[in-house]
C-alpha atoms as a PDB file:
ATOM      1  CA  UNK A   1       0.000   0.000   0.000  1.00  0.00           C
ATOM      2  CA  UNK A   2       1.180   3.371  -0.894  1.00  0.00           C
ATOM      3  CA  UNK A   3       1.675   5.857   1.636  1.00  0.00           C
ATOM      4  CA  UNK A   4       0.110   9.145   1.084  1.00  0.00           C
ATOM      5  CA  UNK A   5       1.169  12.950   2.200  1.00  0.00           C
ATOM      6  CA  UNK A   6      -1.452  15.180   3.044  1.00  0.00           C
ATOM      7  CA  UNK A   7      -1.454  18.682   2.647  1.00  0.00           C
ATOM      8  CA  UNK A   8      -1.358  19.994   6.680  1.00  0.00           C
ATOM      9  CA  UNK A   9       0.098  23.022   7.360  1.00  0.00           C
ATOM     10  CA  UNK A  10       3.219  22.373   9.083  1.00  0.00           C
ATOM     11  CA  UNK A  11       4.239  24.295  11.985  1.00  0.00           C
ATOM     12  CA  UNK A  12       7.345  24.229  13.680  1.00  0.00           C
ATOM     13  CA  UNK A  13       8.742  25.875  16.778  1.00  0.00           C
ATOM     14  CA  UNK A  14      11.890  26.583  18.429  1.00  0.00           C
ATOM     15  CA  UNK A  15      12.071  24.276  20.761  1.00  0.00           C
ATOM     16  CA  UNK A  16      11.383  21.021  17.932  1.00  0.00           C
ATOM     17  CA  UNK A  17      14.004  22.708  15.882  1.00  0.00           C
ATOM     18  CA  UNK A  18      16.569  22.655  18.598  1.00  0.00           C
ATOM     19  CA  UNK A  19      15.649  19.132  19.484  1.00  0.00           C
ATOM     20  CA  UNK A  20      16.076  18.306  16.063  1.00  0.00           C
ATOM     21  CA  UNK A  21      19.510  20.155  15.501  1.00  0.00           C
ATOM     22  CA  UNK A  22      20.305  18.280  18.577  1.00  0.00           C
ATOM     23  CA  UNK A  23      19.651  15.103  17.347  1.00  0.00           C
ATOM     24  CA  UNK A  24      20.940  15.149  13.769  1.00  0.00           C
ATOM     25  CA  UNK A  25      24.739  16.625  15.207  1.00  0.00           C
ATOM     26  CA  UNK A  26      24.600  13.548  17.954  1.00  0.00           C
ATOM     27  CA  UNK A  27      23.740  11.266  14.746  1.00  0.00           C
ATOM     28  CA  UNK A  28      25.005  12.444  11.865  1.00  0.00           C
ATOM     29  CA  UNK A  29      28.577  11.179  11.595  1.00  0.00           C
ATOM     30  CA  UNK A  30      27.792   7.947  12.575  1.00  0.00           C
ATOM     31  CA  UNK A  31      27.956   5.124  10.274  1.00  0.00           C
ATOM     32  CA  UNK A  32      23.841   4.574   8.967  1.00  0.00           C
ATOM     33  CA  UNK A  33      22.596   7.506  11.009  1.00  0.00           C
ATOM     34  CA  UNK A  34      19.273   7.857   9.043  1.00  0.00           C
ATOM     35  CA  UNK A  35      16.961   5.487  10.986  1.00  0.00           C
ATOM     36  CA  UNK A  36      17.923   6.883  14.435  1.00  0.00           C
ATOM     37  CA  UNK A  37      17.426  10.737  13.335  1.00  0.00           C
ATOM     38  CA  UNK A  38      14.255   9.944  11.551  1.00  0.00           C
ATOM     39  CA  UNK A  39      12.722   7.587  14.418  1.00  0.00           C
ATOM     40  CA  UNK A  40      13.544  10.555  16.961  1.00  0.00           C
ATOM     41  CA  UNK A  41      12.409  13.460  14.540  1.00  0.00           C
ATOM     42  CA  UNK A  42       9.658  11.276  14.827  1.00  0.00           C
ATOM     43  CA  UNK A  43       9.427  11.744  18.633  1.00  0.00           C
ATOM     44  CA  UNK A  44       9.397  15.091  18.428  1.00  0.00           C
ATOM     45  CA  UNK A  45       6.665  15.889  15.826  1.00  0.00           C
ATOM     46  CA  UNK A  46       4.609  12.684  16.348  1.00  0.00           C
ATOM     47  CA  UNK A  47       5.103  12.474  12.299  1.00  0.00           C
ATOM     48  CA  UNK A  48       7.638  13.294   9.317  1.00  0.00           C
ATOM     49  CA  UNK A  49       6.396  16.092   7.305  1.00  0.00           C
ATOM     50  CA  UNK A  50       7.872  16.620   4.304  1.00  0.00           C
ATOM     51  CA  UNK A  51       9.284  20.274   5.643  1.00  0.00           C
ATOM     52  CA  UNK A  52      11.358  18.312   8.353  1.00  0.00           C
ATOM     53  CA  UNK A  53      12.345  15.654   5.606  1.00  0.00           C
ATOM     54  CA  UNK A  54      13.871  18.427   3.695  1.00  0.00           C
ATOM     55  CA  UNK A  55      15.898  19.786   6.515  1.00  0.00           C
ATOM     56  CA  UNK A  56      17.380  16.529   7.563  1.00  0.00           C
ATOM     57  CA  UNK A  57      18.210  16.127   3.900  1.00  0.00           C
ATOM     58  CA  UNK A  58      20.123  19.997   4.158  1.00  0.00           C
ATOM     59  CA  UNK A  59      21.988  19.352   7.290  1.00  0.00           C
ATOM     60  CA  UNK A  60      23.127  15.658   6.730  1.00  0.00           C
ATOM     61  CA  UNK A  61      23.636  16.149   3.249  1.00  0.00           C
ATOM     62  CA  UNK A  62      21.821  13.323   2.282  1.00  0.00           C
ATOM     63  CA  UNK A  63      19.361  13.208  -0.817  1.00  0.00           C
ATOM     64  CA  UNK A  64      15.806  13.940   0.146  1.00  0.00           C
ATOM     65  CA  UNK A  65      14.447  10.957  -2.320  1.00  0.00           C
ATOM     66  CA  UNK A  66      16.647   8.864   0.040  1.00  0.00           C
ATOM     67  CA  UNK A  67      15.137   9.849   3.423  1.00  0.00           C
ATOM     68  CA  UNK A  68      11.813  10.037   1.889  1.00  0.00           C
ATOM     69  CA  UNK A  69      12.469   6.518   0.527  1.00  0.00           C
ATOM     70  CA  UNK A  70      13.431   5.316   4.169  1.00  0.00           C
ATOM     71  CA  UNK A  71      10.583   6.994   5.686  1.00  0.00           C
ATOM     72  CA  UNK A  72       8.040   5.677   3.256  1.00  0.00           C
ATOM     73  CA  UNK A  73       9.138   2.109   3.062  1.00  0.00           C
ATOM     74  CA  UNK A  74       8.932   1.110   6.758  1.00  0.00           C
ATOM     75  CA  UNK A  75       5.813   1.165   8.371  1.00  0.00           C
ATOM     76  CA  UNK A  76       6.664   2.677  11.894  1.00  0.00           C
ATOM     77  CA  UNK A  77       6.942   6.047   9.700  1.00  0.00           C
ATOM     78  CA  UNK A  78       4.286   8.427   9.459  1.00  0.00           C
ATOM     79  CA  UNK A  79       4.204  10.666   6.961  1.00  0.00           C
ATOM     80  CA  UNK A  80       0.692  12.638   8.498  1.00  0.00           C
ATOM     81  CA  UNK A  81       0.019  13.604  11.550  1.00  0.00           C
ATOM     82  CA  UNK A  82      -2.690  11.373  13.618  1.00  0.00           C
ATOM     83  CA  UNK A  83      -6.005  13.174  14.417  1.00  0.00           C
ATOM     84  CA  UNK A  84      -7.185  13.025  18.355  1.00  0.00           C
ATOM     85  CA  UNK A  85      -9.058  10.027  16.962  1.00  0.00           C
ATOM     86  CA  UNK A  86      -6.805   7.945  15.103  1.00  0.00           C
ATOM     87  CA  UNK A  87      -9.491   5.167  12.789  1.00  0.00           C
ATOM     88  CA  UNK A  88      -8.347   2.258  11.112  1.00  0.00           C
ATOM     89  CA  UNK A  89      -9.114  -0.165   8.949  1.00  0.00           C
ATOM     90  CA  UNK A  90      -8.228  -3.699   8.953  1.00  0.00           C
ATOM     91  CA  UNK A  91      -7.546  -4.869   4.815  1.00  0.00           C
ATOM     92  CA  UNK A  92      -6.369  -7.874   5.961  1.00  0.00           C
ATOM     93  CA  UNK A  93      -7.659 -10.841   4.464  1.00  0.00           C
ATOM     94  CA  UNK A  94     -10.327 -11.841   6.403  1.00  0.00           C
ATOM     95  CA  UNK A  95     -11.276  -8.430   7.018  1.00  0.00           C
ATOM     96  CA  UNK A  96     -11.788  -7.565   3.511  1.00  0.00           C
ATOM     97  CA  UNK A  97     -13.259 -10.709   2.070  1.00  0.00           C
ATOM     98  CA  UNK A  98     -15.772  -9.499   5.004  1.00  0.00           C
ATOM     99  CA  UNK A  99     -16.248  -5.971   3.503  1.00  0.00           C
ATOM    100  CA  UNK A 100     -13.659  -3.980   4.720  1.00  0.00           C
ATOM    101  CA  UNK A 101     -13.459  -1.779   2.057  1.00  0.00           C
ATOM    102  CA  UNK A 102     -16.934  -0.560   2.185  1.00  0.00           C
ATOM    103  CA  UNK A 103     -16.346   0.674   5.617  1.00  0.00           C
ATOM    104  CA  UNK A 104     -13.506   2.534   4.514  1.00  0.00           C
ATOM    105  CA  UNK A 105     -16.020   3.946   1.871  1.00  0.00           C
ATOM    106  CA  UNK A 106     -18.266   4.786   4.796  1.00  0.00           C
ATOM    107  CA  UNK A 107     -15.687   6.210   6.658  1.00  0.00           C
ATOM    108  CA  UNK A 108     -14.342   8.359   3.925  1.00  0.00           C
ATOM    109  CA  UNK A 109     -17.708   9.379   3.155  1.00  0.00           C
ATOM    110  CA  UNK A 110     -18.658  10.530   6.790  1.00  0.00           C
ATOM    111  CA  UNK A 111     -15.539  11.931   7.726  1.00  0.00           C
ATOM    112  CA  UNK A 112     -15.237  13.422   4.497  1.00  0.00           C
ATOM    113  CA  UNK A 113     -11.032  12.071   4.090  1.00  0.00           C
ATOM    114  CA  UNK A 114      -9.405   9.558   1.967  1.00  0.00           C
ATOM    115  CA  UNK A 115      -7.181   6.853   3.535  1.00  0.00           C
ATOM    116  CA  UNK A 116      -4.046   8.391   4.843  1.00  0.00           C
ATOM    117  CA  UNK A 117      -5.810  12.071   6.093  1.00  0.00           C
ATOM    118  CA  UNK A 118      -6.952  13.933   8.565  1.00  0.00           C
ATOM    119  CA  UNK A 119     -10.018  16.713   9.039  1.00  0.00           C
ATOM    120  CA  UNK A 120      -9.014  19.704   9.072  1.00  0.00           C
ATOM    121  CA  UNK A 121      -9.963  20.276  12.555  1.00  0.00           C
ATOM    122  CA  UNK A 122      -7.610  17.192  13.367  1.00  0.00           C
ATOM    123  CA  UNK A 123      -9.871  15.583  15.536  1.00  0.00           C
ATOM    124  CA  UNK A 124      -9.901  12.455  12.997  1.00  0.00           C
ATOM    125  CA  UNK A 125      -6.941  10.626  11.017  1.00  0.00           C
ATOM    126  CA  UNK A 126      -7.900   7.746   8.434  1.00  0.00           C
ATOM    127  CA  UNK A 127      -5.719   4.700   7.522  1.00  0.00           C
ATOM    128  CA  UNK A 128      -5.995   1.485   5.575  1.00  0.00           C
ATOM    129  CA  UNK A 129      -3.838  -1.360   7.946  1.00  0.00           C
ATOM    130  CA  UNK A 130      -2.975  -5.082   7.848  1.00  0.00           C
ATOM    131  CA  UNK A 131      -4.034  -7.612   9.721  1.00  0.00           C
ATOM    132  CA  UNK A 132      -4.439  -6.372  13.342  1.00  0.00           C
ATOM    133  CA  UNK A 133      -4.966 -10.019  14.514  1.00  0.00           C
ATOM    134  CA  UNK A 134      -8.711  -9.814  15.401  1.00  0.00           C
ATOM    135  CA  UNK A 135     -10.174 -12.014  12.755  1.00  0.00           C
ATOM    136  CA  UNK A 136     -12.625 -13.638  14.275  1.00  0.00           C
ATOM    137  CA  UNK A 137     -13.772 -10.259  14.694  1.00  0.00           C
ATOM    138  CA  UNK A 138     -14.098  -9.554  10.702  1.00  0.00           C
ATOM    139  CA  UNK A 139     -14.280  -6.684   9.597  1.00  0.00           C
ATOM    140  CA  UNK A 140     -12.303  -4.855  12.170  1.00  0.00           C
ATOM    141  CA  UNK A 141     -11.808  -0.889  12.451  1.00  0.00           C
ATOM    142  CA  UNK A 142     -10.145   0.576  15.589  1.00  0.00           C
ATOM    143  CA  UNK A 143     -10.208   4.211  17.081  1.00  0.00           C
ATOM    144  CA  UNK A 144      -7.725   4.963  18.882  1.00  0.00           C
ATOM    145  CA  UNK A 145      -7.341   1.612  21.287  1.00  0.00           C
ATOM    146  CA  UNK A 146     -11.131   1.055  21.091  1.00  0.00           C
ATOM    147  CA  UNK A 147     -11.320  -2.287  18.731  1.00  0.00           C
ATOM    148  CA  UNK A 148     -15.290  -2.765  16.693  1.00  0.00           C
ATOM    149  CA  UNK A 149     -15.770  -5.912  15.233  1.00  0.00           C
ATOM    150  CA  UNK A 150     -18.508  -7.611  12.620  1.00  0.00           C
ATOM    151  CA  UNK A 151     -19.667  -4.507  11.336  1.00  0.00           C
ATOM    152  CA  UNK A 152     -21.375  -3.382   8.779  1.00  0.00           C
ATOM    153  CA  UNK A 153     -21.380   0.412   6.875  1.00  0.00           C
ATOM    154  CA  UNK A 154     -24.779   0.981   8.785  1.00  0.00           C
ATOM    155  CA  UNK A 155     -22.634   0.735  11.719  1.00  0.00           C
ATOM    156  CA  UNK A 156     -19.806   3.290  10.932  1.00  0.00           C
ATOM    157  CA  UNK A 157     -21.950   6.897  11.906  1.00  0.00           C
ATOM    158  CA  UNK A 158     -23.155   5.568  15.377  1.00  0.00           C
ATOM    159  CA  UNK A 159     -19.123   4.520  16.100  1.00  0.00           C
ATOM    160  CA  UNK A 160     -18.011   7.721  15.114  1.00  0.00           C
ATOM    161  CA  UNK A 161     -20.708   9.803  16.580  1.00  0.00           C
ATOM    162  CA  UNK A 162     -19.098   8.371  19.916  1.00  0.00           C
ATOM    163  CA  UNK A 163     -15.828  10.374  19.088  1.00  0.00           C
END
């Protein structure tokens, strides 16, 4: 599955930056110091926007198609910030031979994002996941920690009504 970047207006403040600048000088000289800055610039902005991307790229003078390649390929990444409420949706196998994907039409349709977004208000983030393990549960979305099982798309504006 392709990761996505959505178009959030990035804000930064001094305090990240020095964290950051912190970071990349105790990393950067170090033999295969991308995953360690990335997972702590991670830390500090609870994501990797692109803007922060770039400026790891500047100061360790490594391509930006590079770190973006690292941060898109493994899955602990996140290249969008998490709304308060943080839905997924289990395309596992059981899952979706279950109808998964028409709950992630009803989601998209009721909170009015695509996989891999957030509302603008950033209450709500939607993603597509793997198998979370609950498939006796099929079709499985989750907010947050909250797990709902053997749903339907009926189902999907009473769950988030709860949020």
């Amino acid at each position: 599955m392709k990761k996505q970047i959505t178009t959030v207006a990035f804000k930064d403040t001094q305090e990240q930056r020095a964290k950051l600048d912190a970071l990349i000088e105790k990393y950067k000289n170090e033999k295969g110091p991308m995953m360690p800055i990335l997972q702590g610039a991670q830390d500090i902005y609870g994501y990797l926007p692109i803007e922060v991307q770039r400026y790891i790229s500047i100061q360790t003078e490594v391509p930006l198609s590079e770190i973006y390649g690292i941060a898109s390929f493994y899955s602990q990444f996140l290249l969008n910030p998490k709304g308060q409420y943080a839905v997924s949706v289990c395309l596992g196998t059981a899952c979706y031979v279950k109808g998964s994907g028409l709950l992630m039409e009803k989601l998209t349709e009721v909170l009015g994002i695509k996989n891999g977004e957030i509302t603008p208000d950033k209450k709500f983030s939607l993603d597509a996941t793997r198998c979370i393990g609950a498939c006796g549960l099929a079709p499985v979305i989750t907010v947050n920690e909250d797990v709902y099982g053997r749903l339907e798309p009926k189902d999907i504006p009473d769950i988030i009504a709860k949020y």
